[in-house]
C-alpha atoms as a PDB file:
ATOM      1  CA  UNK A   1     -63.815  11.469  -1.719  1.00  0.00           C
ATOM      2  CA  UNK A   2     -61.369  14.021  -0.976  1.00  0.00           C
ATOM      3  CA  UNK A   3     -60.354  14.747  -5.176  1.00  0.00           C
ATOM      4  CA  UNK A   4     -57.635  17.475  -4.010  1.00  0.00           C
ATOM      5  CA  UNK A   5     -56.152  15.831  -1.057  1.00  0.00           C
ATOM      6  CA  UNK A   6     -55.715  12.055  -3.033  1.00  0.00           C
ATOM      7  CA  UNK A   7     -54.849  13.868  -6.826  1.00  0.00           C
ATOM      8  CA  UNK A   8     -53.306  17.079  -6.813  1.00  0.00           C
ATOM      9  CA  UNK A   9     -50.233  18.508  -5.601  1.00  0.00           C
ATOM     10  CA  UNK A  10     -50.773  22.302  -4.100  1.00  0.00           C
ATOM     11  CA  UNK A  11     -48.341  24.635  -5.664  1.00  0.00           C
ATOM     12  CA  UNK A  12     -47.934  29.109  -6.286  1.00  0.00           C
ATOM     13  CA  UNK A  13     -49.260  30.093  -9.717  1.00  0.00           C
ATOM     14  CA  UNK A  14     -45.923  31.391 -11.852  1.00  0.00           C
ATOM     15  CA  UNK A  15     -45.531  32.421 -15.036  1.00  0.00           C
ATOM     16  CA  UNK A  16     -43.156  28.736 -15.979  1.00  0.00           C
ATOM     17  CA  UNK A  17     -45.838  27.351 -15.009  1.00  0.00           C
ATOM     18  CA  UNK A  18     -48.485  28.647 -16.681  1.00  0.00           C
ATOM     19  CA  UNK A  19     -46.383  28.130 -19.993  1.00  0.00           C
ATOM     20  CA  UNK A  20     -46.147  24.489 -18.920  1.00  0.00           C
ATOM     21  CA  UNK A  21     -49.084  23.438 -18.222  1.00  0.00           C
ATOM     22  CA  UNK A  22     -52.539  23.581 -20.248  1.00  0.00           C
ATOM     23  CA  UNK A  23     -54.602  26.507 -20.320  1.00  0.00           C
ATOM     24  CA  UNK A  24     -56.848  26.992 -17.683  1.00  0.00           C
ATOM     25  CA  UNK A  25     -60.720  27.304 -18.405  1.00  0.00           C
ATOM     26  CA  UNK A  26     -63.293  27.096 -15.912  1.00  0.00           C
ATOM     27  CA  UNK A  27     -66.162  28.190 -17.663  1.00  0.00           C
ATOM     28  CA  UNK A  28     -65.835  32.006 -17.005  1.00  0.00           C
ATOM     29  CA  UNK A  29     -64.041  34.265 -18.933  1.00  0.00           C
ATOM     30  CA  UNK A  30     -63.408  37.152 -16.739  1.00  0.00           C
ATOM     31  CA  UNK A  31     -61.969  34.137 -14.545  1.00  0.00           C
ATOM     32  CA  UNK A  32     -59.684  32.884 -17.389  1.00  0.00           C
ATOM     33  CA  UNK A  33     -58.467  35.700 -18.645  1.00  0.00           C
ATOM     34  CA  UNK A  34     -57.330  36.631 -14.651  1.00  0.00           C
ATOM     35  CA  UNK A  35     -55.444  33.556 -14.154  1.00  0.00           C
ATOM     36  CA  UNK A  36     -53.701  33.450 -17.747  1.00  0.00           C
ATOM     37  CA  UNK A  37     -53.031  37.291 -17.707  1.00  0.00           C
ATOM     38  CA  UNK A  38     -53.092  39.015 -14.223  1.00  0.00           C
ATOM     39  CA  UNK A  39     -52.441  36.859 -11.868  1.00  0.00           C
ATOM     40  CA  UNK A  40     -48.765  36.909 -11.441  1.00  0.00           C
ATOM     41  CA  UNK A  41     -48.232  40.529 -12.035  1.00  0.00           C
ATOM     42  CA  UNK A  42     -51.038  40.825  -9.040  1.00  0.00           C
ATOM     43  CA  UNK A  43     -48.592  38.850  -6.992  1.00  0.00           C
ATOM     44  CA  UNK A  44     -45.068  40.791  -8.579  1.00  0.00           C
ATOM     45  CA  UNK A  45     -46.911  43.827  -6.986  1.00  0.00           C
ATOM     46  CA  UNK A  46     -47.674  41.901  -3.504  1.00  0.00           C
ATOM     47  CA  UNK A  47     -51.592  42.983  -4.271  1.00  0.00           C
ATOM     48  CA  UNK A  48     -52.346  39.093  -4.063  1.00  0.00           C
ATOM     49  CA  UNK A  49     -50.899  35.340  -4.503  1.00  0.00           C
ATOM     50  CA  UNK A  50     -52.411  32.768  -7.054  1.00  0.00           C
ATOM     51  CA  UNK A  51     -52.099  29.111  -6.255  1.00  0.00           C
ATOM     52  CA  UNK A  52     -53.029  25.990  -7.732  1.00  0.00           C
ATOM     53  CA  UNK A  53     -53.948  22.707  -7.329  1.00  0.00           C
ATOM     54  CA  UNK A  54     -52.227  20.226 -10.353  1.00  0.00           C
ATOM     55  CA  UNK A  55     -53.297  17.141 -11.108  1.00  0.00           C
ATOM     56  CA  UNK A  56     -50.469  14.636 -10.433  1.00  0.00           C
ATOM     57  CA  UNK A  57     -51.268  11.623 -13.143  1.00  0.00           C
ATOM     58  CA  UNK A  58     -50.736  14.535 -15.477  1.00  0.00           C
ATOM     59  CA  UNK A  59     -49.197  17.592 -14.521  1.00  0.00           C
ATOM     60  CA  UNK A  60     -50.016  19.756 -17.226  1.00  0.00           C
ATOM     61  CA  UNK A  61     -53.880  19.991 -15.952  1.00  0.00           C
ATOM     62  CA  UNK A  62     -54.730  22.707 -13.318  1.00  0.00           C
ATOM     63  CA  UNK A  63     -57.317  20.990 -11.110  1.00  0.00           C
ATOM     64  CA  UNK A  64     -58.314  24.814  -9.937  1.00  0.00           C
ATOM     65  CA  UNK A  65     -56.777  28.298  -8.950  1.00  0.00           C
ATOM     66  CA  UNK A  66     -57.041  30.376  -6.064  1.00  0.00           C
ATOM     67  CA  UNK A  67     -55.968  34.093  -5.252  1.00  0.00           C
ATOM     68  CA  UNK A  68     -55.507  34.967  -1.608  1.00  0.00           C
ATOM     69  CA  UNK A  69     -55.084  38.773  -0.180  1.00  0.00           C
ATOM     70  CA  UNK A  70     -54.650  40.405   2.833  1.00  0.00           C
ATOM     71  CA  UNK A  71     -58.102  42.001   4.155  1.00  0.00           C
ATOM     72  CA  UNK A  72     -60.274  43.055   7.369  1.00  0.00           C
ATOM     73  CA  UNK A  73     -64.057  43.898   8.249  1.00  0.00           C
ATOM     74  CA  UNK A  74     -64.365  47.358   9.357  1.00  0.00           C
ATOM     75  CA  UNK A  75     -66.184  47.031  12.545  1.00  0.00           C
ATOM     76  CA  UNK A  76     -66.903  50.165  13.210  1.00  0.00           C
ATOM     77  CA  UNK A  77     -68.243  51.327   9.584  1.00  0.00           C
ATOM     78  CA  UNK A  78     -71.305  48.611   9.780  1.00  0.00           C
ATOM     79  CA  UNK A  79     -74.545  49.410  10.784  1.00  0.00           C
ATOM     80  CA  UNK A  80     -75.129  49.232  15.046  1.00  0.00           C
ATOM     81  CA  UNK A  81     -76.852  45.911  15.236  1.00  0.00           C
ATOM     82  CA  UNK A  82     -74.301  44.019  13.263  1.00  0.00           C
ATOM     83  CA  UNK A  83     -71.208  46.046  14.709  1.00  0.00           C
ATOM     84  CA  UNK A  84     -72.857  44.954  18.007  1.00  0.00           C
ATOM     85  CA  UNK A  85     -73.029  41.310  16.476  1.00  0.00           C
ATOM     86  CA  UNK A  86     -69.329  41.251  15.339  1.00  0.00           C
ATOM     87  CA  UNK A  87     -68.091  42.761  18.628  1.00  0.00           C
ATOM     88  CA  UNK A  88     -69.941  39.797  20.329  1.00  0.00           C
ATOM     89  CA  UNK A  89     -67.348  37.192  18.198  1.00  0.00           C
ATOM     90  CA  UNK A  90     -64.348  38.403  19.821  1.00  0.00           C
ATOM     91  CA  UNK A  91     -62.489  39.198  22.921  1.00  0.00           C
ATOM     92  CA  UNK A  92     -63.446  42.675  24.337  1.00  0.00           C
ATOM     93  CA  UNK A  93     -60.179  43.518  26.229  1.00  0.00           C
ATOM     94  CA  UNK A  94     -59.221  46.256  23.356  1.00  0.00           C
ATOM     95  CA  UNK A  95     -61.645  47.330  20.885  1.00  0.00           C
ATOM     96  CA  UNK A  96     -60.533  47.002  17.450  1.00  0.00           C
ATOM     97  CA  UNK A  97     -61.543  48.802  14.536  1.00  0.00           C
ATOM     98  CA  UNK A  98     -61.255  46.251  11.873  1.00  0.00           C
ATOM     99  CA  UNK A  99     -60.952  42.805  12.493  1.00  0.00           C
ATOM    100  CA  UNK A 100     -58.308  40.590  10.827  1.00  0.00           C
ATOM    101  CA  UNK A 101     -58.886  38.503   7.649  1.00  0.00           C
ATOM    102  CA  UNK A 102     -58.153  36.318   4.306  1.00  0.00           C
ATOM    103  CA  UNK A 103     -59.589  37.307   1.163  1.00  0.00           C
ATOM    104  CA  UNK A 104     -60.238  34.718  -1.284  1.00  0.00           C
ATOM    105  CA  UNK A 105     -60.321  37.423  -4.629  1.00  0.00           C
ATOM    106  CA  UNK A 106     -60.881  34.696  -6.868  1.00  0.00           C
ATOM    107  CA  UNK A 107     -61.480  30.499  -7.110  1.00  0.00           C
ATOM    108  CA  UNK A 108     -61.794  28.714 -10.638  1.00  0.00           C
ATOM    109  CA  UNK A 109     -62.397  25.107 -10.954  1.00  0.00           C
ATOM    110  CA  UNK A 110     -61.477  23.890 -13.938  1.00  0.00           C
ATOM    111  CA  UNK A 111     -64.433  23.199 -16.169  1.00  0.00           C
ATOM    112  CA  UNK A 112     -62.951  19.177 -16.885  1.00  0.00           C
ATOM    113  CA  UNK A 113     -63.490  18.853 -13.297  1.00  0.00           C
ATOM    114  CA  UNK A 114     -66.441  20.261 -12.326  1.00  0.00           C
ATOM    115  CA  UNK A 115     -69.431  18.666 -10.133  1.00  0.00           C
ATOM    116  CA  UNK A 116     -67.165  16.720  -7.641  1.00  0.00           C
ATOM    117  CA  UNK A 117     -67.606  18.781  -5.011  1.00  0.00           C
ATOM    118  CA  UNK A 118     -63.809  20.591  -5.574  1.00  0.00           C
ATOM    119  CA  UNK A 119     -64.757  24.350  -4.972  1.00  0.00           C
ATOM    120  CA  UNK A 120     -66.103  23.001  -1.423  1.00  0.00           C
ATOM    121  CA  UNK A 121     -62.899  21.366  -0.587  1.00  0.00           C
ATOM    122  CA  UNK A 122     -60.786  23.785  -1.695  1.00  0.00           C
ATOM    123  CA  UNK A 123     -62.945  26.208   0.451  1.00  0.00           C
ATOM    124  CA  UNK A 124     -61.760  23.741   3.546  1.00  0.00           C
ATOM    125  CA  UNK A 125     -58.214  23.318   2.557  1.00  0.00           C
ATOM    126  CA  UNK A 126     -58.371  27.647   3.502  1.00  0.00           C
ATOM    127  CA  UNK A 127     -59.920  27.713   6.323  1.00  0.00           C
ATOM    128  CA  UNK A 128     -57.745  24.760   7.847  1.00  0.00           C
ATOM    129  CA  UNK A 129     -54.613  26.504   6.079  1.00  0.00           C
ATOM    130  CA  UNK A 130     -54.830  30.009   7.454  1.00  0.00           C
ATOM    131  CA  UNK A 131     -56.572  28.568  11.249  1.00  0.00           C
ATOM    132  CA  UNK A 132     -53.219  25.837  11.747  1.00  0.00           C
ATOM    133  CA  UNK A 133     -50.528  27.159  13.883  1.00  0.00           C
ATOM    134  CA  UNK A 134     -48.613  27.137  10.476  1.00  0.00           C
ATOM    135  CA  UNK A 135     -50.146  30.817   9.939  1.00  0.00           C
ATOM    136  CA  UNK A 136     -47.604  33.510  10.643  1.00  0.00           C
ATOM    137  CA  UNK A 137     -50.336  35.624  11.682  1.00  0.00           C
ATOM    138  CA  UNK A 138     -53.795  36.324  13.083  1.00  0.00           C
ATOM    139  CA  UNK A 139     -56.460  35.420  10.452  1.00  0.00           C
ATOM    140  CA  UNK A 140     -60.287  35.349  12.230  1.00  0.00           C
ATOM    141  CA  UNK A 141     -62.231  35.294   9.354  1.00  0.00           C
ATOM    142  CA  UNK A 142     -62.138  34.047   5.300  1.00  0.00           C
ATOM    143  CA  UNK A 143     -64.029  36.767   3.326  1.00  0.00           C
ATOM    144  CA  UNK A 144     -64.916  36.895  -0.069  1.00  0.00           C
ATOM    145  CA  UNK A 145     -67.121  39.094  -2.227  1.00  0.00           C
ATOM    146  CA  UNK A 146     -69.418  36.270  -3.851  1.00  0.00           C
ATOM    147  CA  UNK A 147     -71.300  37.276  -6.472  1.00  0.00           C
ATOM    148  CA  UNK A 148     -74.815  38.042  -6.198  1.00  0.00           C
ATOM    149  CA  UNK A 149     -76.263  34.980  -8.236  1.00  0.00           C
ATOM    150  CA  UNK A 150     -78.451  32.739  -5.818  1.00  0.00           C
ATOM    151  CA  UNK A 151     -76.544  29.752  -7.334  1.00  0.00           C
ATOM    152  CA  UNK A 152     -73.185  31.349  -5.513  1.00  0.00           C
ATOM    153  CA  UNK A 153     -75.107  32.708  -2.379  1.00  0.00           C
ATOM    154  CA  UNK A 154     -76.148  28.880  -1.538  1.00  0.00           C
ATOM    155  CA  UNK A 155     -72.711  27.696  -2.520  1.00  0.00           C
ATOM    156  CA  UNK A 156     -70.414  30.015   0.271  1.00  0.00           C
ATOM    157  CA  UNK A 157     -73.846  29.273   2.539  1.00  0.00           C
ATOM    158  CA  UNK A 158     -73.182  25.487   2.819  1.00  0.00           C
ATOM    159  CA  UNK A 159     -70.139  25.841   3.066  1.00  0.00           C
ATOM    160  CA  UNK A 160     -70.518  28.254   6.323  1.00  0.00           C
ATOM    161  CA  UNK A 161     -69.944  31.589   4.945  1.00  0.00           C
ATOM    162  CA  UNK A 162     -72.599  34.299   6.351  1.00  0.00           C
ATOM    163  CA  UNK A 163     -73.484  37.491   4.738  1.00  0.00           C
ATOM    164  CA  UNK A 164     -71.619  40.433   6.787  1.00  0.00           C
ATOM    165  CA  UNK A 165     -75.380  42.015   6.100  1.00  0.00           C
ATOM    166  CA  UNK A 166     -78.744  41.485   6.484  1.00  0.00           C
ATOM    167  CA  UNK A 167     -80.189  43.054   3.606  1.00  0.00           C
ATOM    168  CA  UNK A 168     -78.672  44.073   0.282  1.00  0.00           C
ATOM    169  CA  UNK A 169     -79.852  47.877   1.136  1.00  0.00           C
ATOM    170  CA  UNK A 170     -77.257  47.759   4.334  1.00  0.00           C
ATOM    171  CA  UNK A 171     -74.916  46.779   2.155  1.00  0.00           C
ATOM    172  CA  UNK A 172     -75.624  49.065  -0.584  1.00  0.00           C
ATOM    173  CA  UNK A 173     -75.588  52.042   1.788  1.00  0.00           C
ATOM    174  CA  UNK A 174     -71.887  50.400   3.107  1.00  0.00           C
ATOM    175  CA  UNK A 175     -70.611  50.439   0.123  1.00  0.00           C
ATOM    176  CA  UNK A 176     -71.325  53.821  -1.036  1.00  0.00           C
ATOM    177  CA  UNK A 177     -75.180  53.815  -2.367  1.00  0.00           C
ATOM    178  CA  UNK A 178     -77.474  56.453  -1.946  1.00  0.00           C
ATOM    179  CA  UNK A 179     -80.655  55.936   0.033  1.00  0.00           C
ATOM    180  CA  UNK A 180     -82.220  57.582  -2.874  1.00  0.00           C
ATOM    181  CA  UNK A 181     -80.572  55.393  -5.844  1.00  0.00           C
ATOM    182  CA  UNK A 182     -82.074  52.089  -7.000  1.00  0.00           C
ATOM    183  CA  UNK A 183     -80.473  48.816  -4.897  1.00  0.00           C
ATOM    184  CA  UNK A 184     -77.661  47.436  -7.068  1.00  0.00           C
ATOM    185  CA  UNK A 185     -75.461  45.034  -6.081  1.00  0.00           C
ATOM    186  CA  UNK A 186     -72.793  43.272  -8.514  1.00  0.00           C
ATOM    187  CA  UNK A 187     -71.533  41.199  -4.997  1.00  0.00           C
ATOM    188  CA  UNK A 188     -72.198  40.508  -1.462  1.00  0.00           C
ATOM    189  CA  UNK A 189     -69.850  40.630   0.998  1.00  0.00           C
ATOM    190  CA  UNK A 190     -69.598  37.187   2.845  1.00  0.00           C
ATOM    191  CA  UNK A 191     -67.021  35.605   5.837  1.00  0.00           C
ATOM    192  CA  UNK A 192     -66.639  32.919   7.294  1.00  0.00           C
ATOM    193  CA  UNK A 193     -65.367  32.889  11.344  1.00  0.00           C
ATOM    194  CA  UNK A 194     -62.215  30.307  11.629  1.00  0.00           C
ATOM    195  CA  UNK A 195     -63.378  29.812  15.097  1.00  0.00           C
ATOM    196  CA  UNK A 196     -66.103  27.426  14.070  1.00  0.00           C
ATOM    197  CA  UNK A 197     -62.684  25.417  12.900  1.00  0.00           C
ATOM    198  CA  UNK A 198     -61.981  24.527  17.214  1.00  0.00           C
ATOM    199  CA  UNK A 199     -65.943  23.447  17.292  1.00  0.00           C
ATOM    200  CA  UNK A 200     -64.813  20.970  15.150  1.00  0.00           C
ATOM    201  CA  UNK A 201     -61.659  20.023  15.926  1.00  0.00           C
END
């Protein structure tokens, strides 16, 4: 059952309607406090847009939230083999430096809702959002910096997302880590190619 799609109506996060409607809780705080506090100054400063699904029997309840940002992966930064992989995704008639993507900066489902398989289809209603000819521009991949809890790992992994690295020391060392410090790694970077969208189609 497609919850979102029968439900909810899709709508941008504002501050009216934030005062309208319930507060949102999905569990996390750090989440929470982002949607109640942040999220529209993130978008008065064009750093990111909150949306949100609301439930339409009673529009006070938000189903989940969403913030969406502008982003690329640096080809050229990543270790050989993987550059090499990435170049082998796209067209090679001009090499590009970084290629073009969506960032999804933060997803909350509401905790009233949770277990019905939402995050998943919210995770669809992106990809087929920013791969429809609807999209002003070119968007080839959905990346997000999951955080590194197996729970979330498995959760972006069924839904098709691949880790950008192999190893949590490449991505350590990409992100600024010494070879000599201990491997620490709060999140792991993670995509998702919007060509696997015409495989389907």
């Amino acid at each position: 059952m497609a919850f979102i799609t029968e439900n909810c109506t899709f709508f941008e996060l504002t501050d009216d309607m934030l005062a309208a409607c319930q507060p949102f809780t999905c569990g996390n705080d750090d989440l929470d406090d982002f949607f109640a506090n942040d999220a529209t100054r993130y978008a008065h400063f064009l750093m990111g847009k909150t949306y949100c699904f609301r439930l339409n029997s009673d529009p006070t309840k938000i189903v989940c939230a969403l913030t969406l940002s502008n982003d690329s992966i640096r080809i050229y930064d990543l270790p050989r083999s993987r550059r090499d992989y990435m170049k082998s995704l796209t067209h090679h008639e001009k090499p590009l430096r970084r290629y073009p993507g969506v960032l999804i900066g933060r997803l909350g489902v509401s905790s009233e809702f949770a277990g019905q398989g939402i995050g998943s289809e919210v995770l669809q209603f992106i990809k087929g959002w920013f791969f429809s000819s609807s999209n002003k521009t070119g968007c080839r991949f959905v990346i997000v910096d999951a955080v590194n809890d197996p729970e979330v790992i498995a959760f972006y992994e069924k839904n098709g997302f691949i880790n950008l690295f192999s190893s949590e020391e490449q991505e350590f060392i990409y992100t600024g880590g010494k070879k000599s410090q201990p491997v620490e790694l709060a999140t792991r970077l993670m995509y998702y190619d919007l060509l696997e969208m015409r495989k389907k189609s």
